[in-house]
N, C-alpha and C. Protein backbone atom coordinates (compact mmCIF):
# COMPACT_ATOMS: atom_id res chain seq x y z
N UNK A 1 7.31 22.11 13.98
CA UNK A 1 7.83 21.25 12.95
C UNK A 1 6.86 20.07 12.76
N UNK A 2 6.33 20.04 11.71
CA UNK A 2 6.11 18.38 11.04
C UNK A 2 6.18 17.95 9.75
N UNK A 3 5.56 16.57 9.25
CA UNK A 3 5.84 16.33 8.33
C UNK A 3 5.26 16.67 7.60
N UNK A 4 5.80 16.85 6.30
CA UNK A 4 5.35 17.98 5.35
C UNK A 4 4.62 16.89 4.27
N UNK A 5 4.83 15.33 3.93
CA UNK A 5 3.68 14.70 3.08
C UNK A 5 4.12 13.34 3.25
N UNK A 6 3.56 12.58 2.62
CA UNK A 6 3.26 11.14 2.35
C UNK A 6 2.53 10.62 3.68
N UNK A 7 2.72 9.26 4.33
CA UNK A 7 1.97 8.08 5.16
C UNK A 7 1.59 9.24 6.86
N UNK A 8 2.23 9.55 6.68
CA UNK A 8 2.87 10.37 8.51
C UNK A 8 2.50 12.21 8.23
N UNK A 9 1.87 12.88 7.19
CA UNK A 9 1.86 14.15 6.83
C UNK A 9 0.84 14.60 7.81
N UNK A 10 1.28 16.19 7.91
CA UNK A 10 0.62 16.90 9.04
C UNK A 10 0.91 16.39 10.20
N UNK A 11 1.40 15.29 10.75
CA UNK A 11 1.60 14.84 12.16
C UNK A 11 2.81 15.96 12.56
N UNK A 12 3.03 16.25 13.73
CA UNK A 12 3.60 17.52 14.42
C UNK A 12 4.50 16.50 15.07
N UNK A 13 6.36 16.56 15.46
CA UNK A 13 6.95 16.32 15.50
C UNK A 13 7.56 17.37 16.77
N UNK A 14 8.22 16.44 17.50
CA UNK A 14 9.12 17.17 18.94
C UNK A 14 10.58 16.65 18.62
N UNK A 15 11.15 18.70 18.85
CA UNK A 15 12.19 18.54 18.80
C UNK A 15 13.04 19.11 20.34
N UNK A 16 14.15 18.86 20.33
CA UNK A 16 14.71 19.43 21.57
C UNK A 16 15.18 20.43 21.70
N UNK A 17 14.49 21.30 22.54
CA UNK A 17 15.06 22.88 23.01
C UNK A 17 16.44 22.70 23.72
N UNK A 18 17.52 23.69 23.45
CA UNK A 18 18.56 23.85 24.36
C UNK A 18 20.18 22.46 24.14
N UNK A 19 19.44 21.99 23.39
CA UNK A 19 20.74 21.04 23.41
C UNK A 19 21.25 20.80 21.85
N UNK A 20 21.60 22.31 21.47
CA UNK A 20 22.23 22.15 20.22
C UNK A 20 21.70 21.71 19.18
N UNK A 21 20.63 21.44 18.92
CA UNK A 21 19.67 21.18 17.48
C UNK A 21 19.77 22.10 16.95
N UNK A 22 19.51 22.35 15.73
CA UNK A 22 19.07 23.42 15.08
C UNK A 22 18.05 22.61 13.57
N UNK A 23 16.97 22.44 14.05
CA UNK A 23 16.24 21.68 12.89
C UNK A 23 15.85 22.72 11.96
N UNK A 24 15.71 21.69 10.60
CA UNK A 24 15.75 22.01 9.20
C UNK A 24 14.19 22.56 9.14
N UNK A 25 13.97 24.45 8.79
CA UNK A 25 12.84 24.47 8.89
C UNK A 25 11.91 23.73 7.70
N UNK A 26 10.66 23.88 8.07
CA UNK A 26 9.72 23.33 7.05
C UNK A 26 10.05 23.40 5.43
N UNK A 27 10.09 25.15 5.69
CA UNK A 27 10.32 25.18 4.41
C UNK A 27 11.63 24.71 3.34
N UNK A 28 12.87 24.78 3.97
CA UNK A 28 14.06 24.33 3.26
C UNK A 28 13.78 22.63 3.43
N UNK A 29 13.19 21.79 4.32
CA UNK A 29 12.84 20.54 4.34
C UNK A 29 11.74 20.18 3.06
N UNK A 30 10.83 21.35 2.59
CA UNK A 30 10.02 21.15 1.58
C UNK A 30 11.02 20.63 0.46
N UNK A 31 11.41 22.01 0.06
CA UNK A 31 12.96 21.98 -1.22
C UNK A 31 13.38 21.48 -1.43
N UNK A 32 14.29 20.69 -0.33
CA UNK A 32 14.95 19.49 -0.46
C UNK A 32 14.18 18.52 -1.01
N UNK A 33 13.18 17.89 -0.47
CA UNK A 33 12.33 16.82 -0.40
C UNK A 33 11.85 16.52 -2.26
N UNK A 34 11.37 17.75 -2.44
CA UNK A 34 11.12 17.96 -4.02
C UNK A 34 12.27 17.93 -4.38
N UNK A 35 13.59 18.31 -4.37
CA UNK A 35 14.28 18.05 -5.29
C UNK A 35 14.99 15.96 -5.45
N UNK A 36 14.50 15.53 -4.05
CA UNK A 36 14.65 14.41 -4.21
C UNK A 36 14.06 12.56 -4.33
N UNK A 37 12.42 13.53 -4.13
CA UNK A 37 11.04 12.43 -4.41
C UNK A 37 11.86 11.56 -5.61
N UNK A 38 11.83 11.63 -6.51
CA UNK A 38 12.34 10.71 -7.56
C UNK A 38 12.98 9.29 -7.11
N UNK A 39 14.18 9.87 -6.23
CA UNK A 39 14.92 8.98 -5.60
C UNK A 39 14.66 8.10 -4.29
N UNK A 40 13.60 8.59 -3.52
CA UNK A 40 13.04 7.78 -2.47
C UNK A 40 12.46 6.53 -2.34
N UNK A 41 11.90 6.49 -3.40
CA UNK A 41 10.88 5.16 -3.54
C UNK A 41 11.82 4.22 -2.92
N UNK A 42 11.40 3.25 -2.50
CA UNK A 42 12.18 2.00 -1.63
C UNK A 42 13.55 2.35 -1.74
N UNK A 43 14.13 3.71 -1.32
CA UNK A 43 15.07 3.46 -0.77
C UNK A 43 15.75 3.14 0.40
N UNK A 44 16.68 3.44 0.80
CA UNK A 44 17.67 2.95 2.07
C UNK A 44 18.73 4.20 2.26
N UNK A 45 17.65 4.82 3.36
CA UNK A 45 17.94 6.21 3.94
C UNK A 45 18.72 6.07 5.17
N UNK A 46 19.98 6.73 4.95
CA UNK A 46 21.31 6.96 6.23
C UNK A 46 20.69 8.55 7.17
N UNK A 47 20.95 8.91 7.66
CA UNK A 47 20.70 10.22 8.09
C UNK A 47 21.60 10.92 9.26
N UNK A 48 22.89 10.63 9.47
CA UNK A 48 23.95 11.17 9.92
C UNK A 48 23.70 12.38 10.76
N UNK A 49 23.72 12.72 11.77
CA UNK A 49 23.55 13.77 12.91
C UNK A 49 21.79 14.14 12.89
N UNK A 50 21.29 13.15 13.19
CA UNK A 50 19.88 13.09 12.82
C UNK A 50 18.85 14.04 13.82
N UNK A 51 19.70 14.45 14.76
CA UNK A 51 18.55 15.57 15.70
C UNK A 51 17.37 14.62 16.15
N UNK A 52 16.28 15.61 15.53
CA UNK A 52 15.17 15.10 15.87
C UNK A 52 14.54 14.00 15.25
N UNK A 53 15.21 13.82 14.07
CA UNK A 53 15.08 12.17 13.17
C UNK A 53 14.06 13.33 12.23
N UNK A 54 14.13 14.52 12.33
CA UNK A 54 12.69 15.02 10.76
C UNK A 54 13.13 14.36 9.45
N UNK A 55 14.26 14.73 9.22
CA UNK A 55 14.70 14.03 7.31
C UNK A 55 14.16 13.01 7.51
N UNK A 56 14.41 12.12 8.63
CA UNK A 56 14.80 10.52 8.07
C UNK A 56 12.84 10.17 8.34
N UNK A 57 12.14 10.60 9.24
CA UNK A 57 11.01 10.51 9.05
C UNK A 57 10.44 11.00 7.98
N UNK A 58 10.65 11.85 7.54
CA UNK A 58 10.23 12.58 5.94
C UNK A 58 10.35 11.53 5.01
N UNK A 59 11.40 10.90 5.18
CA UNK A 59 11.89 10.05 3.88
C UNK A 59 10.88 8.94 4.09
N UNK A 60 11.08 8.45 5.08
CA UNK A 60 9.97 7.38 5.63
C UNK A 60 8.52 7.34 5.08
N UNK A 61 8.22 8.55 5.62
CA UNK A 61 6.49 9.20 4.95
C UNK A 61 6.38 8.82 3.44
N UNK A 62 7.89 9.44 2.87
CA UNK A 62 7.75 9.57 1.14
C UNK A 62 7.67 8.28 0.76
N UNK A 63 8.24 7.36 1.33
CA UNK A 63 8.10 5.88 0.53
C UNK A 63 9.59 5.37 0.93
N UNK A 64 10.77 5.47 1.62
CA UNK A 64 11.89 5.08 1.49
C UNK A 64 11.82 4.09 2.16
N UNK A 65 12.11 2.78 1.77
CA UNK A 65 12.23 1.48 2.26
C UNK A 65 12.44 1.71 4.25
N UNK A 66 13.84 1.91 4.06
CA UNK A 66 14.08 1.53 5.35
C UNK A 66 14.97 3.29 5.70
N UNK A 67 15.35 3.66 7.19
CA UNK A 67 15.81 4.63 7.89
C UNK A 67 17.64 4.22 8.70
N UNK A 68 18.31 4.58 8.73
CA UNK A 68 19.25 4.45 10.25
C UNK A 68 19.30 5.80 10.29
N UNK A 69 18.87 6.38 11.73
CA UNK A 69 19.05 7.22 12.03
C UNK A 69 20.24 7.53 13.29
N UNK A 70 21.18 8.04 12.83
CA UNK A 70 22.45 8.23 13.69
C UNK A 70 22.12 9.38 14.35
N UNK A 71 22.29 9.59 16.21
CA UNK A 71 22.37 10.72 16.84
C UNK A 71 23.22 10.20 17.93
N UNK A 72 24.10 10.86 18.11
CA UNK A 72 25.50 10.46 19.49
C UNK A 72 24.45 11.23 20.74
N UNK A 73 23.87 12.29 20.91
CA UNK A 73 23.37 12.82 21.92
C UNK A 73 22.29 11.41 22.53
N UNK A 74 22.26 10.87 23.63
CA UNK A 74 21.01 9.91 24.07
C UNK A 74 19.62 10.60 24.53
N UNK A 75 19.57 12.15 24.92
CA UNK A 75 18.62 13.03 25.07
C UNK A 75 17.74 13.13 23.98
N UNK A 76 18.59 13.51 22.94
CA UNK A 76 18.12 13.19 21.52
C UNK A 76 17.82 12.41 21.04
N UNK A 77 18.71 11.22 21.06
CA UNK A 77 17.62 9.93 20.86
C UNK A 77 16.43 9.80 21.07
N UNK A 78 16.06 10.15 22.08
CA UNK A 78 14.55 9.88 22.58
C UNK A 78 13.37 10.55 22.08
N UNK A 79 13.90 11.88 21.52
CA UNK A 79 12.83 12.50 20.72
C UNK A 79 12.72 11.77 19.53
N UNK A 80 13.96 11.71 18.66
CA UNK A 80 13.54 10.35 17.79
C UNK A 80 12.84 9.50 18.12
N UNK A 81 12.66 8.49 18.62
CA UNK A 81 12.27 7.50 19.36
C UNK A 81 10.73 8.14 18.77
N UNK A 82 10.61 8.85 20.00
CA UNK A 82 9.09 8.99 20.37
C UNK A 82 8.50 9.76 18.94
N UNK A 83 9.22 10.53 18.04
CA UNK A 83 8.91 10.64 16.91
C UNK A 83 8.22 9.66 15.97
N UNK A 84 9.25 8.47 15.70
CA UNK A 84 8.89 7.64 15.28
C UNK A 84 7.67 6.52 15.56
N UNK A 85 7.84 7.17 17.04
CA UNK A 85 6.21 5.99 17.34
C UNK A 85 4.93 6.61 17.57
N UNK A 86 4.96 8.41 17.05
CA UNK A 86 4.06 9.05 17.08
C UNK A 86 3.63 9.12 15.46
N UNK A 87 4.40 8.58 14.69
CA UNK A 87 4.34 8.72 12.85
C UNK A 87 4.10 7.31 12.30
N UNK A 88 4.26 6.15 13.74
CA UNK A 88 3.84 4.96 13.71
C UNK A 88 4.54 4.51 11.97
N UNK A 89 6.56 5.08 12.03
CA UNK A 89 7.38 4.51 11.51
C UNK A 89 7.98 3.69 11.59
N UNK A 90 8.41 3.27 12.97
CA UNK A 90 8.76 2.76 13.49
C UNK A 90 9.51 1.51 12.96
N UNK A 91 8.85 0.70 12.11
CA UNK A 91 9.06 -0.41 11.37
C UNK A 91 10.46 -0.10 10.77
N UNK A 92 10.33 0.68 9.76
CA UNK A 92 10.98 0.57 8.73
C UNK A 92 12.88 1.27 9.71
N UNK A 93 12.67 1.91 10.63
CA UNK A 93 13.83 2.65 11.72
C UNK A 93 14.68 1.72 11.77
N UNK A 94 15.58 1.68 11.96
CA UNK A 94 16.87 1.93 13.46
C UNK A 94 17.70 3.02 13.63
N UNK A 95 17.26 3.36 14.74
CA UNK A 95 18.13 4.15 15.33
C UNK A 95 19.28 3.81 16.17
N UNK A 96 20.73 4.46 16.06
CA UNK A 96 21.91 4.37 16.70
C UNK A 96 22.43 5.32 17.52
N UNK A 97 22.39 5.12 18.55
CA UNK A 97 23.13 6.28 19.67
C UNK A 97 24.70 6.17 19.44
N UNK A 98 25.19 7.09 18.76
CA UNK A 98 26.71 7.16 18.38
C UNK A 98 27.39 7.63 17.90
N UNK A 99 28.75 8.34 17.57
CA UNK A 99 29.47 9.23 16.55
C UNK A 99 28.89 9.11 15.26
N UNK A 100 28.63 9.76 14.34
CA UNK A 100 28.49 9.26 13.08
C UNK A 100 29.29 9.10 12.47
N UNK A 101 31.11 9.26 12.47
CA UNK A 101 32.30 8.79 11.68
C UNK A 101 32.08 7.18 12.18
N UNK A 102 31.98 6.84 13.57
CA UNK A 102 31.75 5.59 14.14
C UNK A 102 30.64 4.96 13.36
N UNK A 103 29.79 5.28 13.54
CA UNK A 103 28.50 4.82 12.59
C UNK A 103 28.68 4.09 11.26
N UNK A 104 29.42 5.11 10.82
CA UNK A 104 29.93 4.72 9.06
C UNK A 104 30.67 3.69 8.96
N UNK A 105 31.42 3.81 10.05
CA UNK A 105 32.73 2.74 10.14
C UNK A 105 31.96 1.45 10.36
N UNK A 106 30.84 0.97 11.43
CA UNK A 106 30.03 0.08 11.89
C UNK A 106 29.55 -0.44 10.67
N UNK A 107 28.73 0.56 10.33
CA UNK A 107 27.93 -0.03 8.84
C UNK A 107 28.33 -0.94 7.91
N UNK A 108 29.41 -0.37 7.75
CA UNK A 108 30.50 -0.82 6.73
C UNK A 108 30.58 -2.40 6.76
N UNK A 109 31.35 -2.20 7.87
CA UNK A 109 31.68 -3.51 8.71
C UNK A 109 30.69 -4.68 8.32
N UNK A 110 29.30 -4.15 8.57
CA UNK A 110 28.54 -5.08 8.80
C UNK A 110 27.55 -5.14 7.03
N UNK A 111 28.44 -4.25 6.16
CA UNK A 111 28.04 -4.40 4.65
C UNK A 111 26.67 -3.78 4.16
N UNK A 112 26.34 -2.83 5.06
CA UNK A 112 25.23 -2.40 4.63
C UNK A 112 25.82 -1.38 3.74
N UNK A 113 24.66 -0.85 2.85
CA UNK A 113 25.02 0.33 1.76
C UNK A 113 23.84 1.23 1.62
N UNK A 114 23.83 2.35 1.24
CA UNK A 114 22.85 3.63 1.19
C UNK A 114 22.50 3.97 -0.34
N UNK A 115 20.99 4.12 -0.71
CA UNK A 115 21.39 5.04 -2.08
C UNK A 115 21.14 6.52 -1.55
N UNK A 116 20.86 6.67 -0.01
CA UNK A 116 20.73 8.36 0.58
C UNK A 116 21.30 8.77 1.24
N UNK A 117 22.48 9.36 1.41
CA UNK A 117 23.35 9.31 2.45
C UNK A 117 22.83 11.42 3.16
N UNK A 118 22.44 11.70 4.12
CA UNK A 118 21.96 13.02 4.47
C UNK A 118 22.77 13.41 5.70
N UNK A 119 23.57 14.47 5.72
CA UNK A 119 24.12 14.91 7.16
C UNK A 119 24.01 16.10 7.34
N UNK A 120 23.56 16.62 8.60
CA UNK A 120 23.16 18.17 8.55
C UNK A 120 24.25 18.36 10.54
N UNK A 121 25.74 17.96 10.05
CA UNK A 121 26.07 18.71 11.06
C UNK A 121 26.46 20.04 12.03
N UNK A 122 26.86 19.77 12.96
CA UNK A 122 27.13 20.98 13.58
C UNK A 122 27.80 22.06 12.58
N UNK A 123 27.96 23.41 11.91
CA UNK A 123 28.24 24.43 11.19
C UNK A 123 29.92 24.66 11.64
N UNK A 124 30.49 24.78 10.99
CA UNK A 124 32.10 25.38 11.19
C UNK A 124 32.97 24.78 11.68
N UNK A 125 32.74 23.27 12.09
CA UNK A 125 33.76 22.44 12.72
C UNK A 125 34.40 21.20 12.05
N UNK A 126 33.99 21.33 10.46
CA UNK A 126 34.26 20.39 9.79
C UNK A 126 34.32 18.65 10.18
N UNK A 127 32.84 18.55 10.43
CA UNK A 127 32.72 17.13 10.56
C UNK A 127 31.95 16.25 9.56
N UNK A 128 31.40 17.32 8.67
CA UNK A 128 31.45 17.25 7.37
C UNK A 128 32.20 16.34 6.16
N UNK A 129 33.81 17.31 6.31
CA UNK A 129 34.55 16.34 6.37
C UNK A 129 35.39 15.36 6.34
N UNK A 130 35.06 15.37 7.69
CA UNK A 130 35.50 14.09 8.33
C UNK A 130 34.76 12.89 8.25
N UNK A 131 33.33 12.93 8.11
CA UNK A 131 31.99 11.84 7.67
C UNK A 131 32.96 11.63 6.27
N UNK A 132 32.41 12.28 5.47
CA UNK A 132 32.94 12.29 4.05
C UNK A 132 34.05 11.52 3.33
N UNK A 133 35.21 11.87 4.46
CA UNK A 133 36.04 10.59 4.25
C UNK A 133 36.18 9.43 4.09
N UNK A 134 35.43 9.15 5.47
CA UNK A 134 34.94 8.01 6.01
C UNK A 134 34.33 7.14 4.70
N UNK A 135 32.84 8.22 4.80
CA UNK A 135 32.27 7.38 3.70
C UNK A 135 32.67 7.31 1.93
N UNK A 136 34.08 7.73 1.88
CA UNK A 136 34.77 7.60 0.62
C UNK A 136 35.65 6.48 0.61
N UNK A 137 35.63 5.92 1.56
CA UNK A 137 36.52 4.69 1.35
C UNK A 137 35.71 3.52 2.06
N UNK A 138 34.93 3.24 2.23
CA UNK A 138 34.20 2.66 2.93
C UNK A 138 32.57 1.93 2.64
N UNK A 139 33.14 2.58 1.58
CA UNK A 139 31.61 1.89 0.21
C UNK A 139 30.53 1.77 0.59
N UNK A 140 30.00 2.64 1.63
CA UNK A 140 28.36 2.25 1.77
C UNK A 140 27.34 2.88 1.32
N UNK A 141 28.09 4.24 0.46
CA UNK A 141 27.04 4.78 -0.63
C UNK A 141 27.03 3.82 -2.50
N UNK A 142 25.81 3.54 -2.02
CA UNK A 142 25.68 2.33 -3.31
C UNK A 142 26.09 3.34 -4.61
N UNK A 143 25.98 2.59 -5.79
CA UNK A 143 26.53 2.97 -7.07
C UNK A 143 25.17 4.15 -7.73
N UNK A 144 25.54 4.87 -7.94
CA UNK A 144 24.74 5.99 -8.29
C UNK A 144 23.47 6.86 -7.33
N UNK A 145 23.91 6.50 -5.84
CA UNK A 145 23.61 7.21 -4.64
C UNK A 145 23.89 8.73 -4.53
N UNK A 146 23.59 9.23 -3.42
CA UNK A 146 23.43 10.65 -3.61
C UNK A 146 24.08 10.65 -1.87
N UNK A 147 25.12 11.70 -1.70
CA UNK A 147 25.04 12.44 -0.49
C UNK A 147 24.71 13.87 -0.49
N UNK A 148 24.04 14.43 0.71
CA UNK A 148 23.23 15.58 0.92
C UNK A 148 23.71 15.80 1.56
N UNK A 149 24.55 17.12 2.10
CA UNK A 149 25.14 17.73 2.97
C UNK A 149 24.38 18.83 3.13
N UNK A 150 23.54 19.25 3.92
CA UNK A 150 23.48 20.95 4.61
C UNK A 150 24.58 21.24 5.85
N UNK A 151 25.08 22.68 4.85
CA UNK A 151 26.03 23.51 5.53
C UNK A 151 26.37 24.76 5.32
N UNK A 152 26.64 25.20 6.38
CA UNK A 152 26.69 26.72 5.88
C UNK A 152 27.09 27.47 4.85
N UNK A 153 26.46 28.45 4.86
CA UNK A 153 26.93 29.05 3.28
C UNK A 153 28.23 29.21 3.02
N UNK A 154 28.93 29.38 3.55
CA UNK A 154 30.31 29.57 3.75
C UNK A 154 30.87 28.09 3.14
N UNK A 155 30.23 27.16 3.72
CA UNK A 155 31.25 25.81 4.01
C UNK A 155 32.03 25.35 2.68
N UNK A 156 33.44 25.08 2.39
CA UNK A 156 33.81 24.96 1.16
C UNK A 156 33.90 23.45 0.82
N UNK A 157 34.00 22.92 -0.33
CA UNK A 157 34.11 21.46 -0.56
C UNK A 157 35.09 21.06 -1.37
N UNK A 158 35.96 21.83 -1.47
CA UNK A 158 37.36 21.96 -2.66
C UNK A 158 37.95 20.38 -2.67
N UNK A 159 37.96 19.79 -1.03
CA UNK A 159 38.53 19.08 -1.52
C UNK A 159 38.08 17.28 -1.38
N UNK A 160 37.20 17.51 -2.61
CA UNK A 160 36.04 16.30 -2.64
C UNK A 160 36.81 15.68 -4.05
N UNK A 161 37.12 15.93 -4.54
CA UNK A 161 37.86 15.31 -5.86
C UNK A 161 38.98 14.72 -5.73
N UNK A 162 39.86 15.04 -4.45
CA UNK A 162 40.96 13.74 -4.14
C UNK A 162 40.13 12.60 -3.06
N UNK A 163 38.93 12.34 -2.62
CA UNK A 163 38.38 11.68 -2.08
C UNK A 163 37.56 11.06 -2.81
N UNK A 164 37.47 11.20 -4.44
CA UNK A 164 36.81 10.49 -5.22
C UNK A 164 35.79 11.05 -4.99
N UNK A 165 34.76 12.04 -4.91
CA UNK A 165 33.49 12.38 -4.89
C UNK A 165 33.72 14.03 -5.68
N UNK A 166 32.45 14.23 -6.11
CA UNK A 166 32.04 15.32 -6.29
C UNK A 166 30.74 15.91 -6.61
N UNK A 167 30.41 17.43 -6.65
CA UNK A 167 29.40 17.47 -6.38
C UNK A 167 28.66 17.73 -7.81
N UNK A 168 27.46 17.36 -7.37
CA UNK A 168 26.53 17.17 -8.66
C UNK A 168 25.36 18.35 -8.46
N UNK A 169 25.18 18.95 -7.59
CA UNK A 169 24.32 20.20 -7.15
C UNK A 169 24.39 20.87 -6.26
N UNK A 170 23.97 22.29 -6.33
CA UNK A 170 24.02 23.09 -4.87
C UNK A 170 22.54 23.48 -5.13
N UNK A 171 22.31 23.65 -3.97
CA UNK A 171 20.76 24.35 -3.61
C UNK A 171 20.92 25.59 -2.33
N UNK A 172 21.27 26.67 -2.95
CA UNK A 172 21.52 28.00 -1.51
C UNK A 172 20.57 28.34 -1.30
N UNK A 173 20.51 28.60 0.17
CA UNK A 173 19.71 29.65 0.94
C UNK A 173 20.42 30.41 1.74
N UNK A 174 19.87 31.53 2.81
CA UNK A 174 19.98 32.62 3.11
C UNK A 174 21.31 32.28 3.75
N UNK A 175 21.21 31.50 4.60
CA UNK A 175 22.40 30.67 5.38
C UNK A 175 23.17 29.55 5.67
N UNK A 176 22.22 28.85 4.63
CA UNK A 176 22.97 27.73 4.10
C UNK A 176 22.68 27.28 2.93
N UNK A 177 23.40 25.88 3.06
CA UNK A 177 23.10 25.37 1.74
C UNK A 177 23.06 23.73 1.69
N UNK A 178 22.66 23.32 0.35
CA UNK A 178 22.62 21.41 0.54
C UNK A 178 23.41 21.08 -0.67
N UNK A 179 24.05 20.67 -0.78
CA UNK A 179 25.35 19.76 -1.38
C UNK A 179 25.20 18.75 -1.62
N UNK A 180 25.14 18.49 -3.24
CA UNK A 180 24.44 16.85 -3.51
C UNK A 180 25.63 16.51 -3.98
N UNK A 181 26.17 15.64 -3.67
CA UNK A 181 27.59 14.72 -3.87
C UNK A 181 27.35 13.64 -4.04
N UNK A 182 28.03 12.88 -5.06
CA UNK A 182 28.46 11.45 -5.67
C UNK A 182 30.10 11.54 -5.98
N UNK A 183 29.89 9.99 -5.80
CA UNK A 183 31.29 9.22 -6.17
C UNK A 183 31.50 9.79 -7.99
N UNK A 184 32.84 9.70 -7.94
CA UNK A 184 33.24 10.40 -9.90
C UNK A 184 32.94 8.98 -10.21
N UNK A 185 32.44 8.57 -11.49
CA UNK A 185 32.40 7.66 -12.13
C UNK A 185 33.63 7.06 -12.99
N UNK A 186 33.91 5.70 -12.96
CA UNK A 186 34.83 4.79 -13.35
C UNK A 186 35.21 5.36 -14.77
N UNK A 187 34.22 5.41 -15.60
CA UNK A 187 34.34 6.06 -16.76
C UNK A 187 34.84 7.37 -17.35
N UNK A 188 35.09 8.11 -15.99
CA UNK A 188 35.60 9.68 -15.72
C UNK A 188 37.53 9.27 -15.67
N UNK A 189 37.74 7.71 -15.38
CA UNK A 189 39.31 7.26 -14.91
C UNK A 189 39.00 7.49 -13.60
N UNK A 190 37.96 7.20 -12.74
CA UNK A 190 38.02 7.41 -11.39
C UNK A 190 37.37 5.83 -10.61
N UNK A 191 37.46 5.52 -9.72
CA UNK A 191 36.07 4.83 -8.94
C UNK A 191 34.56 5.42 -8.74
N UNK A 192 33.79 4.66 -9.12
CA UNK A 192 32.60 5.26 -8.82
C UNK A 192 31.91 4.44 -7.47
């Protein structure tokens, strides 16, 4: 795995064997990335079950202002970590050792807001969501922000429209997929 372009490209990235990662290969990390350059420029990138921190370093590379990278595992943390000071990102980071429903809740608290909100959790246990919730009442995806969900192909989202969100794109692959979600707009009779 590494990064695929901008400040940090070609640098080779460590991820962790054996403890439940499953990182985003190159290529579906390409896809994504192109479908969302537009939106990076100085933004303010969330990255919710962050593994090895690749998205949120990607975003970094592309130009995105600043990173929080959420991972509850502390094993994991550290590959982040050392990620970031091998892509000499470092700056623009923080990283949080912690739940990411907790995370959201923290943020909040402390008034920060996202225009990138990215979560690539564990497959079939719906924590998905449960993030989702969270961050539907809790305002820290700014006004015309984007959430990115990868999840399995399977994973359903039926019920994003009583939580005030919905989705604005799918992008499938073989076994999964990425889910671009926004708040419904005020103008729809909803909150945006």
């Amino acid at each position: 795995m590494r990064v695929i372009a901008g400040k940090a490209r070609s640098i080779p990235l460590k991820t962790p064997e054996g403890l439940g990662t499953r990182p985003t290969t190159d290529r579906i990390k390409e896809t994504l990335f192109n479908m969302i350059q537009p939106l990076l420029l100085d933004a303010r990138f969330l990255d919710l079950f962050a593994g090895s921190g690749a998205i949120a370093i990607e975003a970094l590379s592309r130009g995105a202002a600043t990173a929080v990278l959420v991972e509850r595992n502390p094993k994991t943390v550290q590959y982040i970590r050392d990620n970031l000071k091998k892509t000499r990102l470092e700056e623009g980071a923080e990283v949080l050792t912690e739940d990411a429903a907790a995370a959201v809740e923290r943020l909040a608290r402390q008034g920060r807001s996202f225009d990138l909100i990215f979560m690539d959790p564990p497959y079939h246990k719906e924590l998905e969501r449960q993030v989702l919730e969270k961050i539907a009442v809790c305002g820290i995806l700014d006004r015309g922000g984007q959430i990115i969900v990868e999840a399995a192909a399977d994973t359903e989202f039926s019920y994003l429209e009583e939580l005030g969100l919905r989705i604005s794109r799918v992008k499938r692959y073989q076994t999964n997929q990425h889910v671009f979600i926004e708040m419904i707009k005020e103008e729809d009779g909803r909150a945006e």
